[in-house]
Protein backbone atom coordinates (compact mmCIF):
# COMPACT_ATOMS: atom_id res chain seq x y z
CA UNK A 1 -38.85 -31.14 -36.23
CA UNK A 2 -40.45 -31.03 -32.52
CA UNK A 3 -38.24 -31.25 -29.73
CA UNK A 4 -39.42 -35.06 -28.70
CA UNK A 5 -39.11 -35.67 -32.15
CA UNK A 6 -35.25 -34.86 -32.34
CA UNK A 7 -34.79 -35.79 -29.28
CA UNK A 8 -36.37 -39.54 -30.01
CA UNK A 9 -34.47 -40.10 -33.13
CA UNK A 10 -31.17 -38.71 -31.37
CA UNK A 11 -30.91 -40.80 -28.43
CA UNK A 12 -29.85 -44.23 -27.89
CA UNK A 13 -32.60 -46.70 -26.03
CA UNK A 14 -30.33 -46.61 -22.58
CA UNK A 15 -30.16 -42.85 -23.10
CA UNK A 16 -34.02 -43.01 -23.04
CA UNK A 17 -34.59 -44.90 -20.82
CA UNK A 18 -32.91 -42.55 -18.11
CA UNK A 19 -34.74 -39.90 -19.32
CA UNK A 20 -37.85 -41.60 -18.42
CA UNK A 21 -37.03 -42.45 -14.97
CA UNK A 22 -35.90 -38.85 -14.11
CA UNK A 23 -39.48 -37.97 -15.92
CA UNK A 24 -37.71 -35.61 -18.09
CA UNK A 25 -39.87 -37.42 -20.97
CA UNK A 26 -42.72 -39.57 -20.58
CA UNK A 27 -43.02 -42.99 -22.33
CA UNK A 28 -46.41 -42.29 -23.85
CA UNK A 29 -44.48 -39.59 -25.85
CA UNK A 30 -41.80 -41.69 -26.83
CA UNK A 31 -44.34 -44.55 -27.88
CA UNK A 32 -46.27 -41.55 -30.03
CA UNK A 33 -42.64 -40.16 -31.35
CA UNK A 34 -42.30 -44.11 -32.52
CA UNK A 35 -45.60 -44.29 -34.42
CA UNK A 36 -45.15 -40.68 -35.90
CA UNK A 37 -41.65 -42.30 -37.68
CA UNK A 38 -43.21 -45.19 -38.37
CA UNK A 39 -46.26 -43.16 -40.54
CA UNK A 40 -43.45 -41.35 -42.47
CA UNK A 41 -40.87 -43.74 -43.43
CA UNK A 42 -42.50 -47.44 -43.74
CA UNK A 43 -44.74 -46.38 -46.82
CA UNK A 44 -41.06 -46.21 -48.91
CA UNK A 45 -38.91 -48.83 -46.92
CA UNK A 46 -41.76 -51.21 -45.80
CA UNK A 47 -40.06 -53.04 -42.62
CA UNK A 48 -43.05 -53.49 -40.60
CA UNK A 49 -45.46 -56.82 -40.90
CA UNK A 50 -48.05 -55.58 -38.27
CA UNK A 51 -48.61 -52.77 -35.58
CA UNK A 52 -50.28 -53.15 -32.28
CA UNK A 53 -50.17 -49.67 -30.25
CA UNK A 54 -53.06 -50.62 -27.78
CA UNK A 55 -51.21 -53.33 -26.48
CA UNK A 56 -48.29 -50.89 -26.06
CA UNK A 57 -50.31 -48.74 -24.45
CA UNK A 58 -52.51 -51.05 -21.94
CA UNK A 59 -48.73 -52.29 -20.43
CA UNK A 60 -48.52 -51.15 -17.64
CA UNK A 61 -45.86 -48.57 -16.46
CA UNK A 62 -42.38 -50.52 -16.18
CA UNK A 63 -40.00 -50.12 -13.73
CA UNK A 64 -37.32 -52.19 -15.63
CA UNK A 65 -34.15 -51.13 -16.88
CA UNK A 66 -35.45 -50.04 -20.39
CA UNK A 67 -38.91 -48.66 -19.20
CA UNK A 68 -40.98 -46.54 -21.35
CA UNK A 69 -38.66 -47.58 -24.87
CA UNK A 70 -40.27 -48.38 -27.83
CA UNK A 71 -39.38 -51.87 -29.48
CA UNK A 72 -39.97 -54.19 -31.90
CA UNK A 73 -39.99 -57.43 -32.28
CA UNK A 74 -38.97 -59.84 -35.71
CA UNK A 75 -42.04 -61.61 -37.27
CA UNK A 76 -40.02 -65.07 -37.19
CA UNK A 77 -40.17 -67.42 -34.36
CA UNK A 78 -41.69 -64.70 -31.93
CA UNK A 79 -44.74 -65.04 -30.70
CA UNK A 80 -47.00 -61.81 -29.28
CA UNK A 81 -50.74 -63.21 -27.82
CA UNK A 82 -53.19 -62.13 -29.53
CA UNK A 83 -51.16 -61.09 -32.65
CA UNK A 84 -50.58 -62.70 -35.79
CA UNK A 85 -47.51 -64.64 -36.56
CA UNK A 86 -46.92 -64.96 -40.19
CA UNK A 87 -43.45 -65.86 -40.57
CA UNK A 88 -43.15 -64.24 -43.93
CA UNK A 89 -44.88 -66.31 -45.64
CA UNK A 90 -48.37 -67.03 -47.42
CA UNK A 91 -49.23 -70.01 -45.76
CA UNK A 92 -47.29 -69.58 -42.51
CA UNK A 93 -49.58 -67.53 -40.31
CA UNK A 94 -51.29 -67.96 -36.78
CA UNK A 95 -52.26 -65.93 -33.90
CA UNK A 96 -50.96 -67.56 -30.58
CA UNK A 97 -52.78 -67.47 -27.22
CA UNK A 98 -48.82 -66.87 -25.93
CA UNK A 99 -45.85 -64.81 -25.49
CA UNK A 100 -42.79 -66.09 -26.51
CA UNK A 101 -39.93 -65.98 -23.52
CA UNK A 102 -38.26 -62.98 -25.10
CA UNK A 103 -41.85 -61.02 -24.84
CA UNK A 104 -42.38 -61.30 -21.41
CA UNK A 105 -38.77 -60.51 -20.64
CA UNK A 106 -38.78 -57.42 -22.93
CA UNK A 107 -42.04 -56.55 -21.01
CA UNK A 108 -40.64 -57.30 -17.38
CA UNK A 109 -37.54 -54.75 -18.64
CA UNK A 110 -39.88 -52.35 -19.24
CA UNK A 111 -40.01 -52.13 -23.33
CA UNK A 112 -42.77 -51.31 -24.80
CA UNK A 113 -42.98 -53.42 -28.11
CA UNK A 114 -45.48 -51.89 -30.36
CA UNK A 115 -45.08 -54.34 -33.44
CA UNK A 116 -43.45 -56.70 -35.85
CA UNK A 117 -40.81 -56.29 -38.37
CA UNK A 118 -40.60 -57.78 -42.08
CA UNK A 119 -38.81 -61.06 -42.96
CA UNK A 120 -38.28 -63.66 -45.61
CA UNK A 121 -40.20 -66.80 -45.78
CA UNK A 122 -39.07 -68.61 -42.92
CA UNK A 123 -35.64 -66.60 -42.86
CA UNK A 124 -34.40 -68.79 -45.53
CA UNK A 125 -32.21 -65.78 -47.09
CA UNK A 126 -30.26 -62.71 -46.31
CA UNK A 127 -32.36 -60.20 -48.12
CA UNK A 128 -35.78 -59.55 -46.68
CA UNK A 129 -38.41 -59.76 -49.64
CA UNK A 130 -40.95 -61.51 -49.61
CA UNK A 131 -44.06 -62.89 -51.53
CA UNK A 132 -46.46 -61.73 -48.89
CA UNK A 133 -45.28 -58.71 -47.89
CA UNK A 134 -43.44 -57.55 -50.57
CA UNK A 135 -39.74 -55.49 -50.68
CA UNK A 136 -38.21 -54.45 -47.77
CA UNK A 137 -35.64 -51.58 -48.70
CA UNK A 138 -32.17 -49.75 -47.57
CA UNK A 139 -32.64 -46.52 -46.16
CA UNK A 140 -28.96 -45.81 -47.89
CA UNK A 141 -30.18 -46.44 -51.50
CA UNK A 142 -34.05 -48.06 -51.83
CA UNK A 143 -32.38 -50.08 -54.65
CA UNK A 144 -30.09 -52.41 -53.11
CA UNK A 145 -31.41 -54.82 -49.85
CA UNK A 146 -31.50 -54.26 -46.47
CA UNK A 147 -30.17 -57.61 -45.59
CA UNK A 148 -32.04 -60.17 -43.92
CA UNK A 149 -33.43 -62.22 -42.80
CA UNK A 150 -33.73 -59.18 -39.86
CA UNK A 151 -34.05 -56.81 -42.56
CA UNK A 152 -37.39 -55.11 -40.93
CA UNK A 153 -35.60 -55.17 -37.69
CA UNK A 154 -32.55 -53.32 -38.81
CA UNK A 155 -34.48 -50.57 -41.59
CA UNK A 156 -36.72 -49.89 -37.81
CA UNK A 157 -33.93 -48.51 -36.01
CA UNK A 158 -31.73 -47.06 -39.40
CA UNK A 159 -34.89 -44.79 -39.87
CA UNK A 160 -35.04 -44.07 -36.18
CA UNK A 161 -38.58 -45.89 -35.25
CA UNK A 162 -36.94 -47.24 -32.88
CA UNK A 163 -33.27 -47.20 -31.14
CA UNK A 164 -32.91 -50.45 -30.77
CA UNK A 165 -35.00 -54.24 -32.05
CA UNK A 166 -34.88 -57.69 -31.27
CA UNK A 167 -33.02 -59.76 -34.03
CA UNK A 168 -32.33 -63.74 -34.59
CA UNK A 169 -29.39 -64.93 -36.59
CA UNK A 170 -29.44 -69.03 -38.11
CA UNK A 171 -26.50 -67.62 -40.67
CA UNK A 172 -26.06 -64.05 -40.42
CA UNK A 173 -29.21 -63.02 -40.36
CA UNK A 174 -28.77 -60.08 -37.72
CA UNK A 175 -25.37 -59.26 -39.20
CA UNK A 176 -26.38 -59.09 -42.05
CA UNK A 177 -28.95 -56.46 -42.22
CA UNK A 178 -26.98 -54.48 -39.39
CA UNK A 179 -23.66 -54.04 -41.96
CA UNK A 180 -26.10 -53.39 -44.86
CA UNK A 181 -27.89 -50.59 -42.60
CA UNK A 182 -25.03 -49.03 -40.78
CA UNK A 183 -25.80 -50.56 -37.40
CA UNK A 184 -24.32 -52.86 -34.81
CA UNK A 185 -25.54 -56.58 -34.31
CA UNK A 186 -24.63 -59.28 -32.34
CA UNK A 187 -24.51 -62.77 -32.85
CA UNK A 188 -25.53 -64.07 -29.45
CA UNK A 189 -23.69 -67.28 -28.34
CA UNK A 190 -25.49 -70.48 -28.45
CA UNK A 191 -28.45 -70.68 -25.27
CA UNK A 192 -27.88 -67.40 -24.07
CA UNK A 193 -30.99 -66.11 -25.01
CA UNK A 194 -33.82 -68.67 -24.86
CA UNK A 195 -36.27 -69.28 -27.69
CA UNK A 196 -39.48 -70.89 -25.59
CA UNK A 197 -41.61 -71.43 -24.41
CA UNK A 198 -42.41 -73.91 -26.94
CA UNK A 199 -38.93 -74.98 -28.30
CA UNK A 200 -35.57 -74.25 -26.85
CA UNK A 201 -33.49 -74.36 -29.78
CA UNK A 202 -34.44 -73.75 -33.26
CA UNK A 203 -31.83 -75.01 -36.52
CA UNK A 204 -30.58 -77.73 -34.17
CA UNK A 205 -28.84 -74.27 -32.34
CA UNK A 206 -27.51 -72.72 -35.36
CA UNK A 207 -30.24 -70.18 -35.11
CA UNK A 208 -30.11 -67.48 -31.90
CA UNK A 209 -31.59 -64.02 -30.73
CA UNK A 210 -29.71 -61.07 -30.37
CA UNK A 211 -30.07 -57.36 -30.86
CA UNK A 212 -29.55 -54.68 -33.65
CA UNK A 213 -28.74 -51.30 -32.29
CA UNK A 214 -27.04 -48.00 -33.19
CA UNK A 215 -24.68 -48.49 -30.13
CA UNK A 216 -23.16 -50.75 -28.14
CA UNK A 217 -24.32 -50.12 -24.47
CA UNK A 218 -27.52 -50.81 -25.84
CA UNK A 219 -26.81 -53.93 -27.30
CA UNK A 220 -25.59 -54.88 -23.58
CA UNK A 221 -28.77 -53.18 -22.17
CA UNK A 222 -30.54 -55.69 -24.85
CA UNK A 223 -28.87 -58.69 -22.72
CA UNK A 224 -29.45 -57.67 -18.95
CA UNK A 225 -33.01 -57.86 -20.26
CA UNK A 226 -33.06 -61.51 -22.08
CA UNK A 227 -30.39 -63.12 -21.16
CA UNK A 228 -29.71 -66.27 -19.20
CA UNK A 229 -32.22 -69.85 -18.94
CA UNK A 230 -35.57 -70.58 -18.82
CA UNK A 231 -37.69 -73.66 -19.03
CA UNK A 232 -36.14 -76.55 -20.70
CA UNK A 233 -32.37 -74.65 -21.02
CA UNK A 234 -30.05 -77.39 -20.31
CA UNK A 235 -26.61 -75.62 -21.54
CA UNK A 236 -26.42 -72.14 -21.25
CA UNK A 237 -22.66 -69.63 -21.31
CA UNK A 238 -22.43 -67.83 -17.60
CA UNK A 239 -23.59 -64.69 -17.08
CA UNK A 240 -20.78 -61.79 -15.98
CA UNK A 241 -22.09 -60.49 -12.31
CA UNK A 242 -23.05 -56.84 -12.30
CA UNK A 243 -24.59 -57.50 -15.57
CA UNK A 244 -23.32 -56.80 -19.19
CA UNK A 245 -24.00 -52.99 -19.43
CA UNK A 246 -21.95 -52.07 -16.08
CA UNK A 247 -19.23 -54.36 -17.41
CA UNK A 248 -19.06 -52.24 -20.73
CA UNK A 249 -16.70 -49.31 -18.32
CA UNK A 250 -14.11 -52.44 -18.21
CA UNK A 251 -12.08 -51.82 -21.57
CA UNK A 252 -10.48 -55.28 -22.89
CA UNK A 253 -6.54 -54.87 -23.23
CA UNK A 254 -3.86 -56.48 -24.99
CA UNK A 255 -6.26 -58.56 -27.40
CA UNK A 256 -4.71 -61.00 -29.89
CA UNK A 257 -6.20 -60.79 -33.14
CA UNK A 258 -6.18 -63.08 -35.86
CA UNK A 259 -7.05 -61.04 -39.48
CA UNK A 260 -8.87 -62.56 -41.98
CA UNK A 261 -8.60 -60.55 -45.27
CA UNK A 262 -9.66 -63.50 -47.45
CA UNK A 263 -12.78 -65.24 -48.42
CA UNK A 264 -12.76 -68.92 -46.40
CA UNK A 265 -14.42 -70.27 -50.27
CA UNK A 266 -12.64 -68.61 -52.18
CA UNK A 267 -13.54 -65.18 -54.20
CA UNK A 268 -12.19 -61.41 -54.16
CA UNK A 269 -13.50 -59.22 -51.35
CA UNK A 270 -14.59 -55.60 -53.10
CA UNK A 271 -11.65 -53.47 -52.60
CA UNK A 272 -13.86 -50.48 -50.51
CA UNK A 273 -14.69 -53.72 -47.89
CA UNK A 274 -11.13 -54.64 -48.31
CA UNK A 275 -10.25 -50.77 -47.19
CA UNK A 276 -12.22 -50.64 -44.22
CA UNK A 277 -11.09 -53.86 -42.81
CA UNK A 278 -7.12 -52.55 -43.23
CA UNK A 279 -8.21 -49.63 -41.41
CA UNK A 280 -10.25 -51.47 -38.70
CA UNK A 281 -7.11 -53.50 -37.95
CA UNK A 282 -4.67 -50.55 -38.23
CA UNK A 283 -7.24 -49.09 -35.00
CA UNK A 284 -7.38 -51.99 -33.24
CA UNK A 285 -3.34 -51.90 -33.45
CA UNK A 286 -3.30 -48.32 -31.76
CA UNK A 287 -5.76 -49.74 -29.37
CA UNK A 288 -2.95 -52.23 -28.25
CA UNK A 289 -4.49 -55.10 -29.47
CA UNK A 290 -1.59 -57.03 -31.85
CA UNK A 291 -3.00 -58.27 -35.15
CA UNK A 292 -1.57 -60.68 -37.51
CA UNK A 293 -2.79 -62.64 -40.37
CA UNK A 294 -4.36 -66.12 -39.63
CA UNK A 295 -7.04 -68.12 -40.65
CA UNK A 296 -8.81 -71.22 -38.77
CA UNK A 297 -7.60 -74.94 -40.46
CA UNK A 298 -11.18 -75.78 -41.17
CA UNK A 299 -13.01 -78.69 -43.43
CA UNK A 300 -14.68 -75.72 -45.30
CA UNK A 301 -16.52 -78.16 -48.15
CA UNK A 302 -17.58 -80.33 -45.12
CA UNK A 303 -18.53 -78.09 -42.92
CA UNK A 304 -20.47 -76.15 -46.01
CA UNK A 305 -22.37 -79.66 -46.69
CA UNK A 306 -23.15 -80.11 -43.25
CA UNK A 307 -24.54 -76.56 -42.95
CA UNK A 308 -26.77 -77.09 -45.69
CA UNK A 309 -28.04 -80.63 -44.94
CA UNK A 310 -29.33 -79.20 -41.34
CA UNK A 311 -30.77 -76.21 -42.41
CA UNK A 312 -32.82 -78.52 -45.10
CA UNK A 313 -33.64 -81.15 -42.67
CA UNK A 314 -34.74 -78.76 -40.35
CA UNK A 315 -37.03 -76.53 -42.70
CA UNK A 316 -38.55 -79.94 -43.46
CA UNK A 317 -39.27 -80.85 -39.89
CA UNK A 318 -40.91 -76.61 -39.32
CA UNK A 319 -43.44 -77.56 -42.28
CA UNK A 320 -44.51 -80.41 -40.83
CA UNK A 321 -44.89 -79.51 -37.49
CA UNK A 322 -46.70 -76.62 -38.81
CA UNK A 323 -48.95 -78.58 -41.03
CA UNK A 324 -49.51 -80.74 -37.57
CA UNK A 325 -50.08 -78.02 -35.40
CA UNK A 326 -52.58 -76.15 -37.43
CA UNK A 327 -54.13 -78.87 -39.76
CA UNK A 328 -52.99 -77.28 -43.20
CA UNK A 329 -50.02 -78.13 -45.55
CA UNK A 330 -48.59 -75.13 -47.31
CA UNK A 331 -48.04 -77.19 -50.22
CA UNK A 332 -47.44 -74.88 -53.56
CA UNK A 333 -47.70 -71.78 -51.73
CA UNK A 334 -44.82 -71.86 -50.65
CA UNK A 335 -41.91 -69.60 -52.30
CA UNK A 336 -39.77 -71.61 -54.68
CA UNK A 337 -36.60 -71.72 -53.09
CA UNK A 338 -38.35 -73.01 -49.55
CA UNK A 339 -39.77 -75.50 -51.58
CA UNK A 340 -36.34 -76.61 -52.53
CA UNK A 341 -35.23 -76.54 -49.12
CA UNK A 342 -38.14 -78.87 -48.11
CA UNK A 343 -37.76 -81.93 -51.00
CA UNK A 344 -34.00 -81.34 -50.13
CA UNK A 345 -34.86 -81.97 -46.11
CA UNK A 346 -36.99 -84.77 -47.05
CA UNK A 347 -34.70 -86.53 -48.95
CA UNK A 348 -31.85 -86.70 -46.45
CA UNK A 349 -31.80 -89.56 -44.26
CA UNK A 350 -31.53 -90.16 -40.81
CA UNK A 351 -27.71 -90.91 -41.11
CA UNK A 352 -26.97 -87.71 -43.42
CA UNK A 353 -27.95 -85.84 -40.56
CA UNK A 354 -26.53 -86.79 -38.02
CA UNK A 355 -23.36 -87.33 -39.95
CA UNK A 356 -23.89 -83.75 -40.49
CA UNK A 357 -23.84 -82.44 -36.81
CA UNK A 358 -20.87 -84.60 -36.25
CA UNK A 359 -19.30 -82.55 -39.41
CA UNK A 360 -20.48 -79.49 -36.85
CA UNK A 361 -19.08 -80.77 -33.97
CA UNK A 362 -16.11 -81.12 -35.70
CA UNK A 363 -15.57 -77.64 -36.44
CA UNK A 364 -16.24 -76.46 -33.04
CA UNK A 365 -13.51 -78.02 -32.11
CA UNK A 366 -11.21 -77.25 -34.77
CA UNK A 367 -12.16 -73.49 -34.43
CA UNK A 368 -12.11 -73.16 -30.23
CA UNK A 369 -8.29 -75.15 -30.60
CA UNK A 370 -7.51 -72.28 -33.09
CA UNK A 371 -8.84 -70.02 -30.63
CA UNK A 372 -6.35 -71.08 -27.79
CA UNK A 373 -3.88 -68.71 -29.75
CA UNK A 374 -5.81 -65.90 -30.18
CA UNK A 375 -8.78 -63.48 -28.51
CA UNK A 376 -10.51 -62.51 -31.66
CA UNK A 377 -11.16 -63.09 -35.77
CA UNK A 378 -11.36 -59.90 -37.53
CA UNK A 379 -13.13 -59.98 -41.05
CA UNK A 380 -15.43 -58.19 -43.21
CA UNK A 381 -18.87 -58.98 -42.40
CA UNK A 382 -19.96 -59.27 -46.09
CA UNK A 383 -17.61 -59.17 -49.08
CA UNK A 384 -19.66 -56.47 -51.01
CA UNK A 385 -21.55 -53.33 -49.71
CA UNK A 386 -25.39 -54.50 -50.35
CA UNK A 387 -26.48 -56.44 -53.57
CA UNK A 388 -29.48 -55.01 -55.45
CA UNK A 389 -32.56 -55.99 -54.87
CA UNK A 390 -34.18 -59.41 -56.60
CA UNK A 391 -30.32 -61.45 -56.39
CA UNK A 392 -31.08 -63.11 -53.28
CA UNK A 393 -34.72 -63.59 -53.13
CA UNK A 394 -36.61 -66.36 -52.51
CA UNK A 395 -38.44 -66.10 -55.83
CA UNK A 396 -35.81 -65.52 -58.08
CA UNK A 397 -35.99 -67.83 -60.64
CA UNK A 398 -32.17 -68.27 -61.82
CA UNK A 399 -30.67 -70.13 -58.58
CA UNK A 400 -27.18 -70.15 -60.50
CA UNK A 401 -27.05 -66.65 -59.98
CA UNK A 402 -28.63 -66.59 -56.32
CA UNK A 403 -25.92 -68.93 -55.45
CA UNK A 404 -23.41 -67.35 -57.34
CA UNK A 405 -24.42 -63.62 -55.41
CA UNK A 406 -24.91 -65.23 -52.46
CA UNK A 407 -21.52 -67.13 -52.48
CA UNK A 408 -19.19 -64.17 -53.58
CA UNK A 409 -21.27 -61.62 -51.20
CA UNK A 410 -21.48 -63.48 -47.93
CA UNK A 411 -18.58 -65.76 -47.13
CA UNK A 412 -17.75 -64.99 -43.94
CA UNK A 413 -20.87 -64.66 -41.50
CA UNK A 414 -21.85 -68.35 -41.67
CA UNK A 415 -18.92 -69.97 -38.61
CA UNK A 416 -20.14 -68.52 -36.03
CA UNK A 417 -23.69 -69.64 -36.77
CA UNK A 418 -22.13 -73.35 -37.15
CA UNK A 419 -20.11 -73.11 -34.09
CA UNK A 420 -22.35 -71.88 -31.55
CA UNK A 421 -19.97 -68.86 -31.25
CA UNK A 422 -20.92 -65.25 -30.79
CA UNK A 423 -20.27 -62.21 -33.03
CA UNK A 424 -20.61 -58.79 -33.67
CA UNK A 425 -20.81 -56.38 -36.56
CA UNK A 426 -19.70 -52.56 -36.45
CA UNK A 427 -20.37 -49.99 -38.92
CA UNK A 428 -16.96 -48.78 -39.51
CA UNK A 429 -16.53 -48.36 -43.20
CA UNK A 430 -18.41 -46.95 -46.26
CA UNK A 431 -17.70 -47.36 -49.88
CA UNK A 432 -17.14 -44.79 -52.53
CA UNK A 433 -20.93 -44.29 -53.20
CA UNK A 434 -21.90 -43.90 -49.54
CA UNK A 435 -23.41 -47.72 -48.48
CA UNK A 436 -22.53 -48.82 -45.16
CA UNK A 437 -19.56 -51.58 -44.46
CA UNK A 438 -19.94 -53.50 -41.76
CA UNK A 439 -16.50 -55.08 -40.12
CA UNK A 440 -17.02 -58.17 -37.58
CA UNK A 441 -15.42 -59.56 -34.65
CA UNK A 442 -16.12 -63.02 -33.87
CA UNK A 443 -14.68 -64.82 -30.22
CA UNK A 444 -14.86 -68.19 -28.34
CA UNK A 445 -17.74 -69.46 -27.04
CA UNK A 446 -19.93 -67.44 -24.00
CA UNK A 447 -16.98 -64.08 -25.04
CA UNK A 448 -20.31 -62.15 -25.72
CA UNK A 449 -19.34 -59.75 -23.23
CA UNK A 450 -15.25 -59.57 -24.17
CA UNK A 451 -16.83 -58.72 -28.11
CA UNK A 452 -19.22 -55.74 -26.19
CA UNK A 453 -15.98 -54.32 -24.41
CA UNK A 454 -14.17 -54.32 -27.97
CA UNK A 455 -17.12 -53.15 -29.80
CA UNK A 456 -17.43 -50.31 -26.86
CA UNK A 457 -13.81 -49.33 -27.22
CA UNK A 458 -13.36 -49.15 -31.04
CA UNK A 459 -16.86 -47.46 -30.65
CA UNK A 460 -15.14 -44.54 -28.16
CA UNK A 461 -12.20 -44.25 -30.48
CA UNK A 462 -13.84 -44.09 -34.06
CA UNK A 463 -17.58 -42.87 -33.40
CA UNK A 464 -20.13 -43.81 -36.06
CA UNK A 465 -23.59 -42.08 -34.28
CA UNK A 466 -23.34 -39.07 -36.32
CA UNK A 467 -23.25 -41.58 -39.14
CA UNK A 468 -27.35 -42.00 -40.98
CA UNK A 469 -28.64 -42.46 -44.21
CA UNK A 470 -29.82 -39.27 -45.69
């Protein structure tokens, strides 16, 4: 292995960064390091849609806080000029004459985004396979999924193409993928990170950007870059002054936690997950952070009916815009289980859906009155290490067991998505055969940067960089 090449794969995106600016390495051999792990690992994991390295290299040279890093970018909402969107799908694709917000911001910080990472049709699951571009696989075992629907986004920086990759999240999708690979990810709060230019929220505001990293400060690097509002932002949390990466040296103290050690709908947690959450509390305890059992009075069967009825009314509304926009229905090619989520949108009135959001509303304020008492919710992020591959894809043709996998795996991630409130996933634990376990912190409202300082504390006192599929 070549020195660039160690030291690329060894060094966190903040870490190279500085490098660059003392010209100790040069971006064009970072970008080159990027493509070099790229050719060697995507032919057996498959997490990237499309390359575009002469756009990378006609940017000119940043002087942002990130400049000279290689990134990428999810193919999911994100639009590149001049590149092909495809959304993960066979009948979703387009190549926009525009970059999205988060583009141009990632390009004013100086990142040097060289491509686009796999996803599901339309996100609409948490594993990332897909009918167009096939299976996107854990670097831990190539057998079980990499989570989605970020799963390209978090295999990218597991393999070490790049440190660090922009996510989105409409029900775990970057947590997901980041406990199934080993990595951190953050749940942004609702409008911190804006989605334009040519919608501002996307799932009604279930759905958000944030980052999937191997460490924290980069995650907080991620936000100095694309944080705060932009055109049509009418609500967005308050940025901390100084920025979120200088704020990381303030460590958070005397946190109350409230453990959650069950599944909100019922269902056993595996007892390796069930390990590494005991021992995640039992560090946050020497930490001086007092944890107790406790678990949010919520309408769980409303707000699960409610979840579903906007994610189905809003898939409905995407196809048809879609259809408008570009002058072609999908129709059959569609995968089945987005087809199900369309006749389900269409069939919801007007009524149901707004009854819906009130069900939402609802349990934001049932879950920020249970947050008066207490900083932070500790849980698993998923109640099994990673499922095989085929259980939760879009085109499996048994939905009684997709439901049934999907149900007894991933109980946990989907409140903060219908809340608006942010979250974070650490890679803390491993089970008995070696797959990453992924243990989450969830907090009130705008607390992105209060979940950082915890996530950059535990992250001090129980290291996990050393810590890479073989």
């Amino acid at each position: 292995m070549s020195a660039i090449t160690s030291l690329y794969r060894d060094t966190d995106a903040v870490g190279l960064a500085r490098l660059v600016k003392r010209r100790e390495v040069k971006a064009e051999e970072l970008l080159e390091a990027a493509l070099a792990r790229v050719s060697e690992t995507q032919p057996k994991f498959n997490y990237i849609v499309r390359l575009f390295p002469e756009r990378a290299k006609a940017l000119p040279p940043g002087e942002g806080p990130l400049a000279g890093v290689p990134f990428l970018v999810k193919d999911l909402a994100v639009d590149v000029a001049g590149e092909v969107t495809g959304m993960g799908s066979r009948s979703f694709h387009y190549t926009p004459s525009w970059n999205s917000v988060i583009v141009d911001r990632a390009d004013a910080a100086g990142l040097v985004t060289f491509g686009k990472t796999t996803t599901p049709e339309l996100g609409l699951t948490i594993t990332t396979e897909s009918e167009a571009t096939g299976l996107t696989r854990n670097p831990w075992d190539p057998t079980r999924i990499a989570g989605g629907s970020s799963g390209g986004a978090a295999v990218a920086v597991a393999v070490g193409a790049v440190p660090l990759a922009q996510a989105s999240d409409g029900g775990g999708s970057i947590r997901v993928p980041a406990s199934c690979c080993g990595l951190v990810g953050l749940k942004t709060s609702r409008g911190l990170i804006p989605h334009g230019p040519l919608k501002e929220t996307l799932w009604n505001g279930m759905s958000v950007t944030g980052p999937i990293a191997r460490s924290v400060r980069d995650c907080a690097a991620f936000l100095d870059a694309m944080a705060g509002p932009s055109a049509g932002t009418r609500a967005t949390p308050p940025l901390p002054e100084g920025g979120y990466l200088a704020a990381l040296e303030r460590a958070p103290v005397g946190l109350k936690v409230a453990l959650v050690d069950r599944s909100p709908i019922g269902g056993a947690i595996h007892p390796d997950v069930a390990a590494a959450l005991e021992a995640a509390a039992r560090l946050l305890q020497g930490l001086g952070h007092p944890v107790e059992p406790a678990v949010p009075a919520l309408d769980w069967a409303a707000l699960m009916g409610a979840n579903i009825t906007n994610i189905a009314v809003s898939t409905a509304s995407d196809i048809a815009e879609f259809a408008r926009a570009w002058g072609r229905d999908p129709g059959e090619g569609l995968e089945p289980a987005v087809q199900n989520w369309r006749r389900m949108g269409l069939t919801r009135t007007a009524l149901e859906h707004e009854q819906a959001l009130r069900s939402l509303e609802e349990g934001c304020m049932a879950l920020d009155r249970f947050l008066q008492s207490y900083d932070i919710i500790l849980s698993p992020t998923l109640a099994e290490p990673p499922v095989e591959l085929g259980l939760l894809s879009l085109s499996n043709p048994d939905h009684q067991q997709f439901v049934e996998t999907y149900s007894r795996f991933c109980p946990f991630v989907g409140l903060a998505n219908m809340t608006g409130t942010p979250a974070i996933t650490l890679p803390l634990g491993q089970s008995a055969d070696g797959l990453p376990i992924g243990i989450m912190a969830q907090g009130r409202f705008g607390a992105d940067l209060l979940l950082l300082q915890l996530a950059a504390q535990v992250e001090q006192a129980a290291p996990w960089a050393g810590r890479r599929p073989g």
